[in-house]
C-alpha atoms as a PDB file:
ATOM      1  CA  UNK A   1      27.225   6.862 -37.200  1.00  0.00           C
ATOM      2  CA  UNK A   2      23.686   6.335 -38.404  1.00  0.00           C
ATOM      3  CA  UNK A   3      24.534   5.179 -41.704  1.00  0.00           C
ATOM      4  CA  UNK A   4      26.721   2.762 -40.236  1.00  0.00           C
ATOM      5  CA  UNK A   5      24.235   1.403 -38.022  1.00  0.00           C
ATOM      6  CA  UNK A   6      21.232   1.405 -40.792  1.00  0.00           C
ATOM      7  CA  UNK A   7      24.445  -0.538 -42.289  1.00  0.00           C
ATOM      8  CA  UNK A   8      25.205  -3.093 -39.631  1.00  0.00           C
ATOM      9  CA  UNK A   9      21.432  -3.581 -39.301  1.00  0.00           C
ATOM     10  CA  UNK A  10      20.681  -4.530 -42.821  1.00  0.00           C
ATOM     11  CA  UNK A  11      22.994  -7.211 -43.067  1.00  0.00           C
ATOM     12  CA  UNK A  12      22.266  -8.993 -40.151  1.00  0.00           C
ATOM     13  CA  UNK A  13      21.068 -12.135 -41.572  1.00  0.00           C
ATOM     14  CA  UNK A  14      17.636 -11.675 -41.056  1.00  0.00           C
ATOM     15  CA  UNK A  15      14.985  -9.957 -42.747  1.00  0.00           C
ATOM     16  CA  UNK A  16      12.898  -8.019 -39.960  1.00  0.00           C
ATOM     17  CA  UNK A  17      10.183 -10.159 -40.572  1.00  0.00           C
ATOM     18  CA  UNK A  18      12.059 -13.580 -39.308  1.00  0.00           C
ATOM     19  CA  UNK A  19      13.171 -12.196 -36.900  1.00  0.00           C
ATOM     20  CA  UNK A  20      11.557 -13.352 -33.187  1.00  0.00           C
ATOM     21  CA  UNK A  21      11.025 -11.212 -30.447  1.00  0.00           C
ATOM     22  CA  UNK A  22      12.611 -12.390 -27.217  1.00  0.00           C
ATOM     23  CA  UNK A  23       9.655 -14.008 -24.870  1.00  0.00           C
ATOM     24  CA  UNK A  24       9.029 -11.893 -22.372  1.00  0.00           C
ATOM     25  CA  UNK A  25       9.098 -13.572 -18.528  1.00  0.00           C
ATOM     26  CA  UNK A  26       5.583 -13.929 -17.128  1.00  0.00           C
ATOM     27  CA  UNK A  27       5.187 -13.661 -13.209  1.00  0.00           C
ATOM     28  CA  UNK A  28       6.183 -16.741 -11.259  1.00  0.00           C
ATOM     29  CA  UNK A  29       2.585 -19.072 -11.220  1.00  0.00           C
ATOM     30  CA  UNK A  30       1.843 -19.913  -7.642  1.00  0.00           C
ATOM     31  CA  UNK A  31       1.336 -23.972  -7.280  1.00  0.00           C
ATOM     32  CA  UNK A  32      -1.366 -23.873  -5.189  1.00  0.00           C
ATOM     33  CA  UNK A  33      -3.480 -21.454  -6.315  1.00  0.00           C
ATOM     34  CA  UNK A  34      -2.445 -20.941  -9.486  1.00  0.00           C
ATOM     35  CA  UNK A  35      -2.508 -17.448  -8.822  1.00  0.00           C
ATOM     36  CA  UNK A  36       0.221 -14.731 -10.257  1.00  0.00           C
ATOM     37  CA  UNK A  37       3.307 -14.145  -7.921  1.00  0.00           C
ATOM     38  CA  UNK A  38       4.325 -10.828  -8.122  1.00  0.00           C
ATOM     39  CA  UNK A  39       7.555  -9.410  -6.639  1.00  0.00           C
ATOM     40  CA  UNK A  40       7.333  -5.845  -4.275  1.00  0.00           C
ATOM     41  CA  UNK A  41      10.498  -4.061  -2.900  1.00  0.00           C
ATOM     42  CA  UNK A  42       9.118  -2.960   0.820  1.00  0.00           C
ATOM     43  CA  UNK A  43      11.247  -0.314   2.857  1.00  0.00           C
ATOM     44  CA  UNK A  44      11.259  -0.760   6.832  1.00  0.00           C
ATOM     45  CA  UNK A  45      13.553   0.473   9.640  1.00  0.00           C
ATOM     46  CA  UNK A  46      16.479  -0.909  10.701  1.00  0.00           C
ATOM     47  CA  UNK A  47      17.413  -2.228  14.016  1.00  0.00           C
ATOM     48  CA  UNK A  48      18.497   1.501  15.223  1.00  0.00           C
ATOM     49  CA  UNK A  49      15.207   3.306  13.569  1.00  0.00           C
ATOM     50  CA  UNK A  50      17.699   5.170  11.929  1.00  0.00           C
ATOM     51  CA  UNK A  51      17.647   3.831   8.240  1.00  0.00           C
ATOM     52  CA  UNK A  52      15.283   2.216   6.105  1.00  0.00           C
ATOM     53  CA  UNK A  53      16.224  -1.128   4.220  1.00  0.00           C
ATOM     54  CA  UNK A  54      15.118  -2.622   2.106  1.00  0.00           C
ATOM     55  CA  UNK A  55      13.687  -6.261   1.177  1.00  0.00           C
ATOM     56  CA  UNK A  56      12.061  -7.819  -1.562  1.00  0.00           C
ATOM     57  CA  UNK A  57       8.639  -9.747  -0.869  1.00  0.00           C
ATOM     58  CA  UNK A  58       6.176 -11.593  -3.140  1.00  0.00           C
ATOM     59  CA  UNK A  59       2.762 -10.695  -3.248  1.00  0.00           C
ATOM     60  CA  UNK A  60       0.832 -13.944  -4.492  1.00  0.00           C
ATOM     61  CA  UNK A  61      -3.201 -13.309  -6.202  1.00  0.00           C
ATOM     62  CA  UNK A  62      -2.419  -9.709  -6.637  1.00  0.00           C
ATOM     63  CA  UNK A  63      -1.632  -7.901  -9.973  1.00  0.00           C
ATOM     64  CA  UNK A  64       1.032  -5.468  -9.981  1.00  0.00           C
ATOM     65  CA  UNK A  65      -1.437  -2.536 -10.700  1.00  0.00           C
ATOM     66  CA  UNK A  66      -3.517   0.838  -9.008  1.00  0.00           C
ATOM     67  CA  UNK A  67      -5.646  -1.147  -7.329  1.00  0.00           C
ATOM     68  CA  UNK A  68      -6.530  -1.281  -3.537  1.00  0.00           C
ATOM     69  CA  UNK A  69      -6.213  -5.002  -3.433  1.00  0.00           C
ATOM     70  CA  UNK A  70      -2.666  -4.508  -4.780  1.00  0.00           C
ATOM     71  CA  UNK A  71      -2.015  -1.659  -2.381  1.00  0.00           C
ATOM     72  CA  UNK A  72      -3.457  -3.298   0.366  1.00  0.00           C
ATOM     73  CA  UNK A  73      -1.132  -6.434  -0.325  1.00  0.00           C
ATOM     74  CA  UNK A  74       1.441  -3.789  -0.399  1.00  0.00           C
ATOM     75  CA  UNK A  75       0.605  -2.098   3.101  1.00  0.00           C
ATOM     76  CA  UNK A  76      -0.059  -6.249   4.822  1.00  0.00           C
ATOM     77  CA  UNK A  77       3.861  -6.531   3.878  1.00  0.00           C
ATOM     78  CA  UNK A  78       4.646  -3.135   5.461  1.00  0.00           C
ATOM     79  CA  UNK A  79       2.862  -3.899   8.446  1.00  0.00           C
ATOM     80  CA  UNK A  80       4.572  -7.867   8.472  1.00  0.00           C
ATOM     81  CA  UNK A  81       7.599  -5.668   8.608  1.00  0.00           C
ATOM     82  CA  UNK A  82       6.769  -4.115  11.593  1.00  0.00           C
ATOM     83  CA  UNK A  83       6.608  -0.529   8.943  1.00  0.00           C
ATOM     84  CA  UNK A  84       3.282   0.151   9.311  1.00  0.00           C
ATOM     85  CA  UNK A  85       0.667   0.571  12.262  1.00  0.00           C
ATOM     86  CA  UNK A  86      -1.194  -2.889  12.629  1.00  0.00           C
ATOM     87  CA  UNK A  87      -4.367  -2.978  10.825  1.00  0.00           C
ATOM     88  CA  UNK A  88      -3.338   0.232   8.367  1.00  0.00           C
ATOM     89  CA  UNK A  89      -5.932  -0.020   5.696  1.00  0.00           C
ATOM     90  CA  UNK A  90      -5.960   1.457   1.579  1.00  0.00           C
ATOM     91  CA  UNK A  91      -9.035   3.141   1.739  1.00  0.00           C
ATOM     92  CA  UNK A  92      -8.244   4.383  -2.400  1.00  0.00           C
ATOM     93  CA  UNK A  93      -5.544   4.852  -4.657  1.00  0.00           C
ATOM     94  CA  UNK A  94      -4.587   6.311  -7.595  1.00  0.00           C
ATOM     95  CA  UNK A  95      -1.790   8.038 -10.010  1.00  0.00           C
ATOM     96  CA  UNK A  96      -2.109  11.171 -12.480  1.00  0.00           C
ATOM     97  CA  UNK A  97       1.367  10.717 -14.110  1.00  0.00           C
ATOM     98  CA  UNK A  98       4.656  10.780 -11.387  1.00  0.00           C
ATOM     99  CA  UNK A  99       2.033  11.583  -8.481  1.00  0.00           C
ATOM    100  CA  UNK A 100       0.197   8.963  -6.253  1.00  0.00           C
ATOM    101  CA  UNK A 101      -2.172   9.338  -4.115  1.00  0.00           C
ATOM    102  CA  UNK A 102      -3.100   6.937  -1.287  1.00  0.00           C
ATOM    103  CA  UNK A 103      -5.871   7.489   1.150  1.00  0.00           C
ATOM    104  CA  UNK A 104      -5.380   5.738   4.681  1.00  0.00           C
ATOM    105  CA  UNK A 105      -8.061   4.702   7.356  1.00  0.00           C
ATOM    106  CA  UNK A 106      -7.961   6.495  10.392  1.00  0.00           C
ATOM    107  CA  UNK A 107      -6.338   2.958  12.406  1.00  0.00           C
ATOM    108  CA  UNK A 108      -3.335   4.404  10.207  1.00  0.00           C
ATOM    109  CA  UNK A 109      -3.235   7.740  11.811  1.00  0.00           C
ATOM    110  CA  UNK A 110      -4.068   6.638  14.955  1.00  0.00           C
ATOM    111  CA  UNK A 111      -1.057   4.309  15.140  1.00  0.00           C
ATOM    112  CA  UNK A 112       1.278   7.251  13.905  1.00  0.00           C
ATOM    113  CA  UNK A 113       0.176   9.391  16.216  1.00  0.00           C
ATOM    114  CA  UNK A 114       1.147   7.000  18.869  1.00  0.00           C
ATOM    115  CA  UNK A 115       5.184   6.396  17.545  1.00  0.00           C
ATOM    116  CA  UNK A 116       6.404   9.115  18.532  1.00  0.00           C
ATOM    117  CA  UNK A 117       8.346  11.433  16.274  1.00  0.00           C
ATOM    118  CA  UNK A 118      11.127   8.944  15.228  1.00  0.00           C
ATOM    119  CA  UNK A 119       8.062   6.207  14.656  1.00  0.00           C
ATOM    120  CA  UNK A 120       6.473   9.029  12.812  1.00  0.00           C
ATOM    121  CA  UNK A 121       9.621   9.171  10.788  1.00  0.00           C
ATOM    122  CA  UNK A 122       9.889   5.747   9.599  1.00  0.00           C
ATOM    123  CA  UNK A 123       6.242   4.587   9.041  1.00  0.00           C
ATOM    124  CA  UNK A 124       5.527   7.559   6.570  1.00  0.00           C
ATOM    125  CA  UNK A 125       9.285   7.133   5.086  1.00  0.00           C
ATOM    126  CA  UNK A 126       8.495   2.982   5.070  1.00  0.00           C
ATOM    127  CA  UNK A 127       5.107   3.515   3.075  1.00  0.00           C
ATOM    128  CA  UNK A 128       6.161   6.526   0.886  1.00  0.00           C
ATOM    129  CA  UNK A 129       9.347   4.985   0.053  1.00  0.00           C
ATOM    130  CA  UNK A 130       8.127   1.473  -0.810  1.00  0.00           C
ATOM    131  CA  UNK A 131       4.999   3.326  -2.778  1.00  0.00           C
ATOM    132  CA  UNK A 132       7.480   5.285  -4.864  1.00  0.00           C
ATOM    133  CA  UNK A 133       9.670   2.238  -5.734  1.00  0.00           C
ATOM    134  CA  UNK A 134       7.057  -0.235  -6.654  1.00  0.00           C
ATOM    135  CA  UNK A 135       4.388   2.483  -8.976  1.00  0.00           C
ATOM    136  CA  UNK A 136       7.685   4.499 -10.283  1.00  0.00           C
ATOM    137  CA  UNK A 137       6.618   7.501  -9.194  1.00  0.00           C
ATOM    138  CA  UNK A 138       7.761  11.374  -7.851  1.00  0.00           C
ATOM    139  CA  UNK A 139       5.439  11.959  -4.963  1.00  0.00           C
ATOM    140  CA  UNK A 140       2.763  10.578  -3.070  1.00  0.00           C
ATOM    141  CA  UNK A 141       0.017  12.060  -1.414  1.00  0.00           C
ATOM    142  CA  UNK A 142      -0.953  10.501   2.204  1.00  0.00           C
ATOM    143  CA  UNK A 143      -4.469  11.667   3.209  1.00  0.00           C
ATOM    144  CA  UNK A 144      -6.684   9.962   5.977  1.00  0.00           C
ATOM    145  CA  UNK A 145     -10.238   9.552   5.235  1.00  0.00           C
ATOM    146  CA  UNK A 146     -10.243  11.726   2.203  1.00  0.00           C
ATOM    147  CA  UNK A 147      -8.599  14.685   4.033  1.00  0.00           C
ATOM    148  CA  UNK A 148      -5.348  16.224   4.574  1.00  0.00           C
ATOM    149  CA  UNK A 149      -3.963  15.159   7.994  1.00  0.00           C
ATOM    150  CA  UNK A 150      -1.347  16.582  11.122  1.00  0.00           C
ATOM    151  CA  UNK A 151       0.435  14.912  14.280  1.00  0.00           C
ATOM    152  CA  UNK A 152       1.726  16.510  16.974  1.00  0.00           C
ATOM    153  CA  UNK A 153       4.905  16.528  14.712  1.00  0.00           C
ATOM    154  CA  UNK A 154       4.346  17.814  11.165  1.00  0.00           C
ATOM    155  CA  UNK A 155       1.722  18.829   8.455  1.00  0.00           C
ATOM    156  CA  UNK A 156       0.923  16.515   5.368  1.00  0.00           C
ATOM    157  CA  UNK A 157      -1.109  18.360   3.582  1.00  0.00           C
ATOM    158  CA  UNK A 158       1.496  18.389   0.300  1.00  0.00           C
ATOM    159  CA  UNK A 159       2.863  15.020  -1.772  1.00  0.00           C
ATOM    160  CA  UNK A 160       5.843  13.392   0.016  1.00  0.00           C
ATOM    161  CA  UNK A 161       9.020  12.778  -1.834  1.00  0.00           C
ATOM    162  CA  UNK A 162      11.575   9.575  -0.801  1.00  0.00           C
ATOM    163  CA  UNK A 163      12.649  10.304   2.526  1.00  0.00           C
ATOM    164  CA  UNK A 164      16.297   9.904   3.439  1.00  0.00           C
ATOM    165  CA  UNK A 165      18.200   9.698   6.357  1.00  0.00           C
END
């Protein structure tokens, strides 16, 4: 099989050096701005809270990297989507391989602690879900302030895999 490929391949026409690579698709320039417009898959709950779904959103002026700025875009989609407690805030980010770590402000906690268990359900699954998706990762660790954090409900003090329903 590989002697029939290293076949196929050297008569193709072409040396390797004519040969063009195809262009690669830059982000979508924004018209006003000018600005890069970069596309996010966001989870939120269904109708029922019983589900998440999923939509895709455009983040414009924000590049698609561990940044706060990008994260924060991230979380001001989540919370558009009704996802996230209004005025959640990225206080840091970062990744060490398939792990993530994202540290929230306490008007985060505050509003999960208010949701109620099923509430509780869907922001966490809403931000760890859409986190995982859009910085291909394995787990994500939520922390508040720097610190490991509880509800009336559960412990997160260990990285969060997707949650399902």
């Amino acid at each position: 099989c590989v002697l029939t490929l290293a076949l196929l391949c050297a008569c193709g026409g072409k040396d390797a050096a004519e040969q063009t690579p195809a262009p690669e698709t830059p982000p979508t320039q924004t018209a006003a701005t000018g600005g890069v417009d970069t596309s996010c898959k966001v989870y939120f709950p269904n109708d029922q809270a019983s589900d998440l779904r999923a939509d895709t959103v455009h983040i414009t002026d924000a590049e698609a990297t561990v940044t706060v700025a990008y994260a924060q875009a991230i979380v001001d989609q989540l919370i558009a989507h009704d996802a996230l407690p209004k005025d959640s805030k990225v206080l840091a980010i970062s990744k060490d391989g398939n792990a993530l770590s994202l540290d929230m402000d306490e008007a985060f906690l505050a509003g999960l602690r208010q949701s109620g268990s099923t509430g509780e359900s869907m922001y966490l699954g809403s931000l760890v879900n859409t986190f995982l998706d859009n910085f291909n990762c394995e787990t994500v660790r939520v922390t508040v302030e720097g610190k490991t954090f509880s509800t009336a409900h559960a412990d997160y003090d260990k990285p969060l895999q997707a949650f399902t329903f």
